[in-house]
Protein backbone atom coordinates (compact mmCIF):
# COMPACT_ATOMS: atom_id res chain seq x y z
CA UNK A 1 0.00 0.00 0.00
CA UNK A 2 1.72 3.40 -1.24
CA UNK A 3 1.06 6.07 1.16
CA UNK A 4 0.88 9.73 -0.90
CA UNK A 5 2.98 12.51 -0.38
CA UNK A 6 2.02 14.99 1.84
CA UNK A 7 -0.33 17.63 1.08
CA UNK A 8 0.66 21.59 1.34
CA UNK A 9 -2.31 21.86 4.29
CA UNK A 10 -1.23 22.11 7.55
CA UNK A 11 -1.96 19.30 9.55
CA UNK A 12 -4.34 19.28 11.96
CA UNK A 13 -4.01 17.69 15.99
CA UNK A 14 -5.50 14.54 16.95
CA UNK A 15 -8.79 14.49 18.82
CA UNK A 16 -8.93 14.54 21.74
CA UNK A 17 -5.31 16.37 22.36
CA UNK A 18 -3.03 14.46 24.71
CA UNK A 19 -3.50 14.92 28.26
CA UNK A 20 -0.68 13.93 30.59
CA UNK A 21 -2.25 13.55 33.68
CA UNK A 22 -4.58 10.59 31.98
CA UNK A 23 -8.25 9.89 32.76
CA UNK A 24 -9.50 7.51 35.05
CA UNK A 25 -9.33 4.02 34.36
CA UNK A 26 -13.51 4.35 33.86
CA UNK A 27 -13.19 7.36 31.74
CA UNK A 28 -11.16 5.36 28.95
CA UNK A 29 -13.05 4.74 25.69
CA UNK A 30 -13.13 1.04 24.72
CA UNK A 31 -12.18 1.43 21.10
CA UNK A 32 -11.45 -0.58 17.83
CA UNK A 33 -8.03 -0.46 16.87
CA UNK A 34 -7.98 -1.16 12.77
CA UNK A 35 -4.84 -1.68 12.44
CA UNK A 36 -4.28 0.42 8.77
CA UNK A 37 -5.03 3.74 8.40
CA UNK A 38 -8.20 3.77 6.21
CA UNK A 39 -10.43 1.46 4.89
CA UNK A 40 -11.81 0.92 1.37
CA UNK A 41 -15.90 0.62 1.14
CA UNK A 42 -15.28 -3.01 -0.12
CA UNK A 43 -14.20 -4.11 4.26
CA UNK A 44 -15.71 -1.22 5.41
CA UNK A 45 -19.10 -3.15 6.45
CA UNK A 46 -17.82 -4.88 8.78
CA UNK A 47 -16.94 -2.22 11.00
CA UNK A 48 -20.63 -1.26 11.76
CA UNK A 49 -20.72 -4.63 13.46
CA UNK A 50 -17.53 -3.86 15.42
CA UNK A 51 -19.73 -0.67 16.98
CA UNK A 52 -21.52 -3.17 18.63
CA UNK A 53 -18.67 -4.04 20.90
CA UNK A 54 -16.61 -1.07 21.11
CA UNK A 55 -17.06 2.88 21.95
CA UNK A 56 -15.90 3.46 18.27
CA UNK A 57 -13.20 2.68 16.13
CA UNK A 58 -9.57 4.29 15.94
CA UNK A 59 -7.53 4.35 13.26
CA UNK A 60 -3.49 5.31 13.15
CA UNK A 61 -3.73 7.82 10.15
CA UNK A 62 -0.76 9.91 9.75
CA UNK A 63 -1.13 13.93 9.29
CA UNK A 64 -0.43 14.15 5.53
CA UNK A 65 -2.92 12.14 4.93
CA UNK A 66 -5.48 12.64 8.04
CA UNK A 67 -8.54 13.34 5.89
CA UNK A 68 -7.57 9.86 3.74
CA UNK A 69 -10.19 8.04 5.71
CA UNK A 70 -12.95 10.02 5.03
CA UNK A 71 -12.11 10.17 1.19
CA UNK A 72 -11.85 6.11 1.12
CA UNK A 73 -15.46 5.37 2.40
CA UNK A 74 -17.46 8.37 2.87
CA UNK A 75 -20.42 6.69 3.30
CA UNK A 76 -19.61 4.96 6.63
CA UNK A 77 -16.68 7.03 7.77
CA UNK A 78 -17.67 10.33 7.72
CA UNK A 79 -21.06 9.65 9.22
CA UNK A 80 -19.07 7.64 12.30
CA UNK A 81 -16.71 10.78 12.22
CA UNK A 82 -20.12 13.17 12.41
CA UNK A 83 -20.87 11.57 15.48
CA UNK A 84 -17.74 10.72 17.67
CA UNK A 85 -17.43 7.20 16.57
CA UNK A 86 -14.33 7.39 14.26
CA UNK A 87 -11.19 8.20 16.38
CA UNK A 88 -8.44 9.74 14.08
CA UNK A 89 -5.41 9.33 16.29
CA UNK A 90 -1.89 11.23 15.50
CA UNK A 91 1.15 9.36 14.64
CA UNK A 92 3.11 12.16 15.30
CA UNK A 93 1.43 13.02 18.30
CA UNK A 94 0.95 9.74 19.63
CA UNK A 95 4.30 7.42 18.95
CA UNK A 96 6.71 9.27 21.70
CA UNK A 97 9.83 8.74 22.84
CA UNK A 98 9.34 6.12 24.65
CA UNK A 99 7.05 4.41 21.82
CA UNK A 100 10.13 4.93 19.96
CA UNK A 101 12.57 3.82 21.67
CA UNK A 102 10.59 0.34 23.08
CA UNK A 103 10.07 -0.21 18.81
CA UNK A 104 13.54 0.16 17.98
CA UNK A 105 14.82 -1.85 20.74
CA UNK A 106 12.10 -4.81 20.01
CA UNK A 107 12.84 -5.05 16.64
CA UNK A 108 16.38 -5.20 17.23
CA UNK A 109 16.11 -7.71 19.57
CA UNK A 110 14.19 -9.72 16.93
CA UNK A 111 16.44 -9.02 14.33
CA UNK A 112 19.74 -10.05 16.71
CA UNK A 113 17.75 -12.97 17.19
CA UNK A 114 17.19 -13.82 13.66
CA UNK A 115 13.49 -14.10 13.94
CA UNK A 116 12.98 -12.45 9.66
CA UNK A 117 16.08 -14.39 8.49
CA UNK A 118 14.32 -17.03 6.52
CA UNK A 119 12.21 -14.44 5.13
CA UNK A 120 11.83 -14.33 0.86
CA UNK A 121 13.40 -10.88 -0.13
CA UNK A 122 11.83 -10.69 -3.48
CA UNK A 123 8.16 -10.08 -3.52
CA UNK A 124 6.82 -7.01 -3.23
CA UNK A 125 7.27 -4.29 -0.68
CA UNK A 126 4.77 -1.92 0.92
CA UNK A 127 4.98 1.22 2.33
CA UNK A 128 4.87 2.13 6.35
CA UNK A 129 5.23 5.72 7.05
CA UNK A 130 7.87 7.32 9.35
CA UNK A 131 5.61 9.00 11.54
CA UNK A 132 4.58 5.12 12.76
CA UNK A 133 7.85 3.88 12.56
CA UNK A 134 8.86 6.70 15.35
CA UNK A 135 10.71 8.88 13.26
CA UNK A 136 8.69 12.28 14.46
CA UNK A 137 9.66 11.45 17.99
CA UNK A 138 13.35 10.54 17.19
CA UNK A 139 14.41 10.76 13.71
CA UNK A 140 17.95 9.01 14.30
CA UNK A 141 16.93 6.14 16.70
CA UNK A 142 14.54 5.11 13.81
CA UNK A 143 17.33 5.56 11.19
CA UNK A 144 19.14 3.02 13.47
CA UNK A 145 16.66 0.20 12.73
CA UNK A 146 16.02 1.18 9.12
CA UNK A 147 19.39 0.59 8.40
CA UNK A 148 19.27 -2.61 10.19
CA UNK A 149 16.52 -3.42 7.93
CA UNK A 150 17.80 -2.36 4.87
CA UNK A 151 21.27 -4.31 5.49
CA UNK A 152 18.79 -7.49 5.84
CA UNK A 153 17.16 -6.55 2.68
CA UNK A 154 13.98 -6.12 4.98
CA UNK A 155 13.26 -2.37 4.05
CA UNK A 156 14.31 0.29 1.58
CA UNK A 157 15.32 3.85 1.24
CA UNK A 158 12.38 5.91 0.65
CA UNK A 159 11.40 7.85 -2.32
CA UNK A 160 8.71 10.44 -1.20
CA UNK A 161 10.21 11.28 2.01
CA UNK A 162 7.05 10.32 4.17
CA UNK A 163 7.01 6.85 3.97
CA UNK A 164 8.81 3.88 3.76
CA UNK A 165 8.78 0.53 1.23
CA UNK A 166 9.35 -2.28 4.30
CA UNK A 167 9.18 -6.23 3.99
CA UNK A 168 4.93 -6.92 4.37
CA UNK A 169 5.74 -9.71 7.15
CA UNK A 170 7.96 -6.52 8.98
CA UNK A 171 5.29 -4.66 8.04
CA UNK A 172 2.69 -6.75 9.43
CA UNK A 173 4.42 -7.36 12.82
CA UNK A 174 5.20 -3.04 13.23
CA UNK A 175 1.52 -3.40 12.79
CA UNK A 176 0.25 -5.68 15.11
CA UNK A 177 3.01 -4.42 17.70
CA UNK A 178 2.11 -0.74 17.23
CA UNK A 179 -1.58 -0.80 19.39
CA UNK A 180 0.10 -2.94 22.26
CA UNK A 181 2.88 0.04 22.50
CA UNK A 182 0.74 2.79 21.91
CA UNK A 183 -1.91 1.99 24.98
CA UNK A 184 -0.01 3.73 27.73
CA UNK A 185 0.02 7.06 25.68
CA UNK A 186 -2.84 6.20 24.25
CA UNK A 187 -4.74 5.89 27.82
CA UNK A 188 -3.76 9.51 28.43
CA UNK A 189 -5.69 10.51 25.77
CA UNK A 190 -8.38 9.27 27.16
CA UNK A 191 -7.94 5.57 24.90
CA UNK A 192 -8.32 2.07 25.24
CA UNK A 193 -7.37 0.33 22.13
CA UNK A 194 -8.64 -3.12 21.32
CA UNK A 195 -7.16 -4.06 18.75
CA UNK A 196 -9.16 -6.57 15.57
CA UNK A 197 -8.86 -7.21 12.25
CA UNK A 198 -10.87 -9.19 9.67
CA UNK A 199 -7.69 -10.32 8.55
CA UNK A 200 -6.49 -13.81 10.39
CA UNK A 201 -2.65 -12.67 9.31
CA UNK A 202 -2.77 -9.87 11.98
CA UNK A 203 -3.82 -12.45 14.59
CA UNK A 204 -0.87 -14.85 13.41
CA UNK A 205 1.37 -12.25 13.10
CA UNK A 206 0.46 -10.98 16.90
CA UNK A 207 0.91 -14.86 18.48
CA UNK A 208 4.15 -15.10 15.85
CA UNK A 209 5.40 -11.90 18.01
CA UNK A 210 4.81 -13.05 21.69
CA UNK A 211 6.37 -16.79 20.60
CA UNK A 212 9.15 -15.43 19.46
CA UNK A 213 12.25 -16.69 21.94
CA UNK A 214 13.83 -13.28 22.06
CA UNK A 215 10.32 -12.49 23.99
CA UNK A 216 10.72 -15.06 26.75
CA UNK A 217 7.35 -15.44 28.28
CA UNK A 218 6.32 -17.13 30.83
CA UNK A 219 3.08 -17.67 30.18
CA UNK A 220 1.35 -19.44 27.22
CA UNK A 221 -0.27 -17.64 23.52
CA UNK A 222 -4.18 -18.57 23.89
CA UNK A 223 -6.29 -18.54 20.66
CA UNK A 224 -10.01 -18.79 20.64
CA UNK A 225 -11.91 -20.02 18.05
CA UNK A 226 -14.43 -17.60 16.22
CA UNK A 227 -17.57 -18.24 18.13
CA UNK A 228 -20.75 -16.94 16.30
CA UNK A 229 -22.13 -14.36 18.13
CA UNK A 230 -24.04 -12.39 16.56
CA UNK A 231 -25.18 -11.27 12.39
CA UNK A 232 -23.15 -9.49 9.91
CA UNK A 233 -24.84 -5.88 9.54
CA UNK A 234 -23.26 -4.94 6.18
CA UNK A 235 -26.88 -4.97 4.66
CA UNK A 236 -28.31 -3.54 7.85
CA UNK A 237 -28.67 0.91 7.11
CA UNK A 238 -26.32 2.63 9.76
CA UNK A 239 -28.99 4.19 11.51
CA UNK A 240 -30.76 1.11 12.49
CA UNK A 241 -27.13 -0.50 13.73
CA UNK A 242 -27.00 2.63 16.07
CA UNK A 243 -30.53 2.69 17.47
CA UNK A 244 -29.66 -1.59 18.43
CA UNK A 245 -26.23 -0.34 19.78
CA UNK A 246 -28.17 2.15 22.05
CA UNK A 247 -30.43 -0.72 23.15
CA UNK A 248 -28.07 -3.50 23.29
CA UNK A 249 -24.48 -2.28 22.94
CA UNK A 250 -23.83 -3.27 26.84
CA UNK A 251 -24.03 -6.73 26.52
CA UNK A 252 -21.64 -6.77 23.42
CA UNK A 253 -19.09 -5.18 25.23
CA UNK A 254 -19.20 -7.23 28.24
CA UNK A 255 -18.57 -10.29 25.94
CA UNK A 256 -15.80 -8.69 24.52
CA UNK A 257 -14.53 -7.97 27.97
CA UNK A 258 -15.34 -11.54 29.00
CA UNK A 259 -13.09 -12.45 26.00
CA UNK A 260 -9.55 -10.70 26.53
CA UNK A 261 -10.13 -11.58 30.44
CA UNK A 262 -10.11 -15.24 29.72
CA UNK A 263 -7.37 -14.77 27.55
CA UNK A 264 -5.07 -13.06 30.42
CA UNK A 265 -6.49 -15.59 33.16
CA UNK A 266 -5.66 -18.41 30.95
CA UNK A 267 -1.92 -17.64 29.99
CA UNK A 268 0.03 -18.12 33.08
CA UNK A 269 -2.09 -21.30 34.33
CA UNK A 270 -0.62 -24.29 33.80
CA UNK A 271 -1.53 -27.13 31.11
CA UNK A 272 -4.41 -29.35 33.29
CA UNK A 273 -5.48 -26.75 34.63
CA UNK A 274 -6.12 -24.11 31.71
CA UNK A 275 -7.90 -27.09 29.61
CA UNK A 276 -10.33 -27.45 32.41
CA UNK A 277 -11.07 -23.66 32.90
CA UNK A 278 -11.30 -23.14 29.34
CA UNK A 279 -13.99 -25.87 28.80
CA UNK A 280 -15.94 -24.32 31.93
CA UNK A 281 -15.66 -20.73 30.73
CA UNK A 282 -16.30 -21.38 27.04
CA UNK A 283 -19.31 -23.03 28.14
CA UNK A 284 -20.11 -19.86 29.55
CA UNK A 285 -19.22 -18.35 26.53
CA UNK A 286 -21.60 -19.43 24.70
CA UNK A 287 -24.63 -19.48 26.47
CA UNK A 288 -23.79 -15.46 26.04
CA UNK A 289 -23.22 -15.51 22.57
CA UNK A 290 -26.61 -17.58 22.14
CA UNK A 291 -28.19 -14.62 23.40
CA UNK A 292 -26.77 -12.28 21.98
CA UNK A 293 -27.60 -14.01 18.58
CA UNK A 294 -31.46 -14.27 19.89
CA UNK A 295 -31.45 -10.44 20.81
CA UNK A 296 -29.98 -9.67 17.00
CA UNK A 297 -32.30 -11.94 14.91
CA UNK A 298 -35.44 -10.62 17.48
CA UNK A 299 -34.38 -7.04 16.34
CA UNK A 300 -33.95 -7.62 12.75
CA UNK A 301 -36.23 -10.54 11.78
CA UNK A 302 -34.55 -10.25 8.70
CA UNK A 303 -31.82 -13.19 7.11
CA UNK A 304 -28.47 -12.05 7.85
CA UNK A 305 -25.10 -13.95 7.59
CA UNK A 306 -23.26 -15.06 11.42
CA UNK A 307 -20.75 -12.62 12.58
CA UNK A 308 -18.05 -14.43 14.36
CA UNK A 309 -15.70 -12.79 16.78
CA UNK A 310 -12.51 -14.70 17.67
CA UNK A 311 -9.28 -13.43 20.17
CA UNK A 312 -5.28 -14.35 20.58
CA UNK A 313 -3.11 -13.16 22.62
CA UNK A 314 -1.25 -13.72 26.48
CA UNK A 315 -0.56 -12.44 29.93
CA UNK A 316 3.24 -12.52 29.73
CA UNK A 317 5.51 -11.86 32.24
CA UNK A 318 9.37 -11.55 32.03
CA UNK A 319 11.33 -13.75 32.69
CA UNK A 320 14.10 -12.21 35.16
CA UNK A 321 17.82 -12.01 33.95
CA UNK A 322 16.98 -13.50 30.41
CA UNK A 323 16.99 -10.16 28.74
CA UNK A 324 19.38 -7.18 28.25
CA UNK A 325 18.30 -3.57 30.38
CA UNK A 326 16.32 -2.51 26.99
CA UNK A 327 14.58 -5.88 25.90
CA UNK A 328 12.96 -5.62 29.44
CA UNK A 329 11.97 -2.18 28.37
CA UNK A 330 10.70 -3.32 25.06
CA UNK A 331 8.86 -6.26 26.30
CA UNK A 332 7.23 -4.62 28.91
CA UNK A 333 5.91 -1.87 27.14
CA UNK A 334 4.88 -4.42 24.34
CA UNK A 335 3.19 -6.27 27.28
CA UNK A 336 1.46 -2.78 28.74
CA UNK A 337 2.74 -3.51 32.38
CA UNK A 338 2.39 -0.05 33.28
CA UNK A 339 -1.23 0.29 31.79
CA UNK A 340 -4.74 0.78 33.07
CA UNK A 341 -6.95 -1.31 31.16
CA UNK A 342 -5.79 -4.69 31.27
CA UNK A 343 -2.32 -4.85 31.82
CA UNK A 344 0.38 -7.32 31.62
CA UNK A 345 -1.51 -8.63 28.47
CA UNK A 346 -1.09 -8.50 24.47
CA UNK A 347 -3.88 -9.21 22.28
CA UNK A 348 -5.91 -8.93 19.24
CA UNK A 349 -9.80 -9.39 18.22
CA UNK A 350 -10.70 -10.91 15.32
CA UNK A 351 -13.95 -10.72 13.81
CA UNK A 352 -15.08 -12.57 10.23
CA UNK A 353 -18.65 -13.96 8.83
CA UNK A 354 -18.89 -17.03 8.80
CA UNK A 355 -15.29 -18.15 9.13
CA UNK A 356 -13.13 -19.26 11.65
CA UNK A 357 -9.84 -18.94 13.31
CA UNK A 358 -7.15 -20.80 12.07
CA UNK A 359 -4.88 -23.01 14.43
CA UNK A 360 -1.79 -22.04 12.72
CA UNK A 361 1.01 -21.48 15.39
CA UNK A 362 -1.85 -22.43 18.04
CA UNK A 363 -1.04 -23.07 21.61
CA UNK A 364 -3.42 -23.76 24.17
């Protein structure tokens, strides 16, 4: 994906500013994390069923090109941005210093430990902008992993000064890494992202990240299964998705609270014993889901596809003396110890119709 060069506008700030004293833990906004910075009307749809469970959705979007998401689908995003549903959060504002540095120093732990060596160099690249990367925050200590990357034939120099051509499995993991660093700052804006993605290579890439050895963990990567739980609204107008959210949006969230909490409680139990909690609580599960379904079909009475919403992710802690001063500081803010809303965990939501969750690089 080519990101354009920037416009002669000035940019504007994020919304809401920054605020360094942070809200409350209860003030933070549960949001959807989409993981690119726009979306096309062709996977837009899908994000009027992610309302159901979230506070709104958030997107990464870069200053040059802030107004990109409401040019890509204006017939879903700029009604969600109308009414405070569509978060447009500032790269340059939002990756600091420390985001910065706790990148750079977990991708070059990765890279010491060879984890994108048996990569293929030749297909194509796409582009990642600097802004996300960290360079706004500190120029050189991003120029420090670039180069890393480039030596590796992993990234490229750029040619419109914005943005650079990276590796799309680098690419990918920057990606899925990005929300997990971001939710400390991100809480002081007032924040809590929740990451998903209709896209199962985000959830690999995320459990890829926290198995990699030069991560030691020591707890366990949990995947669960897409459970049905309620229908696809693409069809459904936007209006009529609000009004149900209004009515019923509570007991979405809750499930998808239910859902990272079982992931986090899971992770550091050990093997007997997390089998036997996960077959109680999934039981639980769905019973939940089964109502939210009936609640959904009652509303509609109309044939709509199954929405399924699936989660990966752990509660890792570190392992003492394994790592160097600034893996410890990488991992941890990768693993949001120092967070509000659920620390000491790393996950990612993923929601498809009528699909489910692979078991590719699985553990349970």
């Amino acid at each position: 994906m080519r990101e354009p060069a920037p416009t002669p506008e000035p940019a504007q700030p994020a919304e809401p500013a920054q605020d360094p004293s942070g809200p409350t833990g209860a003030a933070l906004r549960e949001v959807a994390y989409h993981h690119e910075p726009y979306w096309g009307p062709a996977t837009g749809d899908w994000i009027k069923t992610l309302l159901l469970f979230f506070d709104g959705v958030a997107v990464l979007v870069p200053d040059y090109m802030r107004d990109r998401p409401l040019e890509t689908d204006p017939t879903l995003a700029q009604p969600l941005a109308d009414q405070g549903l569509l978060h447009r959060l500032s790269p340059e504002t939002l990756v600091d210093q420390s985001t910065a540095e706790a990148l750079t120093e977990l991708l070059d732990d990765l890279l010491t430990a060879g984890a994108f060596d048996d990569l293929e160099r030749h297909g194509a690249f796409a582009e990642l902008s600097y802004s996300r990367l960290g360079g706004t925050a500190d120029a050189g200590l991003t120029e420090v992993v670039l180069a890393q990357l480039r030596d590796r034939g992993l990234a490229r120099h750029s040619t419109d000064g914005v943005s650079v051509p990276m590796h799309p499995v680098v690419r990918s993991f920057i990606l899925v890494a990005l929300p997990q660093l971001l939710r400390l700052p991100a809480e002081r804006a007032g924040y809590a992202l929740q990451p998903a993605s209709t896209r199962p290579r985000h959830v690999h890439a995320l459990q890829d990240a926290l198995s990699f050895d030069a991560l030691p963990t020591a707890g366990h990567v949990v995947a669960l299964d897409l459970e049905q739980v309620t229908l696809d609204l693409a069809p459904v107008p936007l209006d009529e998705v609000l009004d149900f959210r209004r009515q019923h949006g509570a007991a979405h969230r809750a499930y998808a609270r239910d859902l990272r909490h079982l992931v986090r409680d899971l992770a550091d139990l050990d093997q007997d014993t997390r089998d036997q909690a996960l077959t109680d609580r999934r039981e639980a599960l769905a019973d939940t889901a089964d109502q939210l379904r009936r609640l959904a079909r009652t509303s509609w009475r109309r044939p709509l596809a199954t929405f399924g919403l699936g989660i990966a992710g752990s509660a890792v802690s570190l392992a003492a003396g394994n790592l160097p001063a600034a893996g410890i500081t990488a991992a941890g803010a990768l693993l949001g110890l120092r967070r509000q809303a659920d620390p000491a965990s790393a996950y990612s939501y993923l929601f498809q119709a009528q699909e489910r969750l692979s078991g590719r690089g699985r553990r349970t």
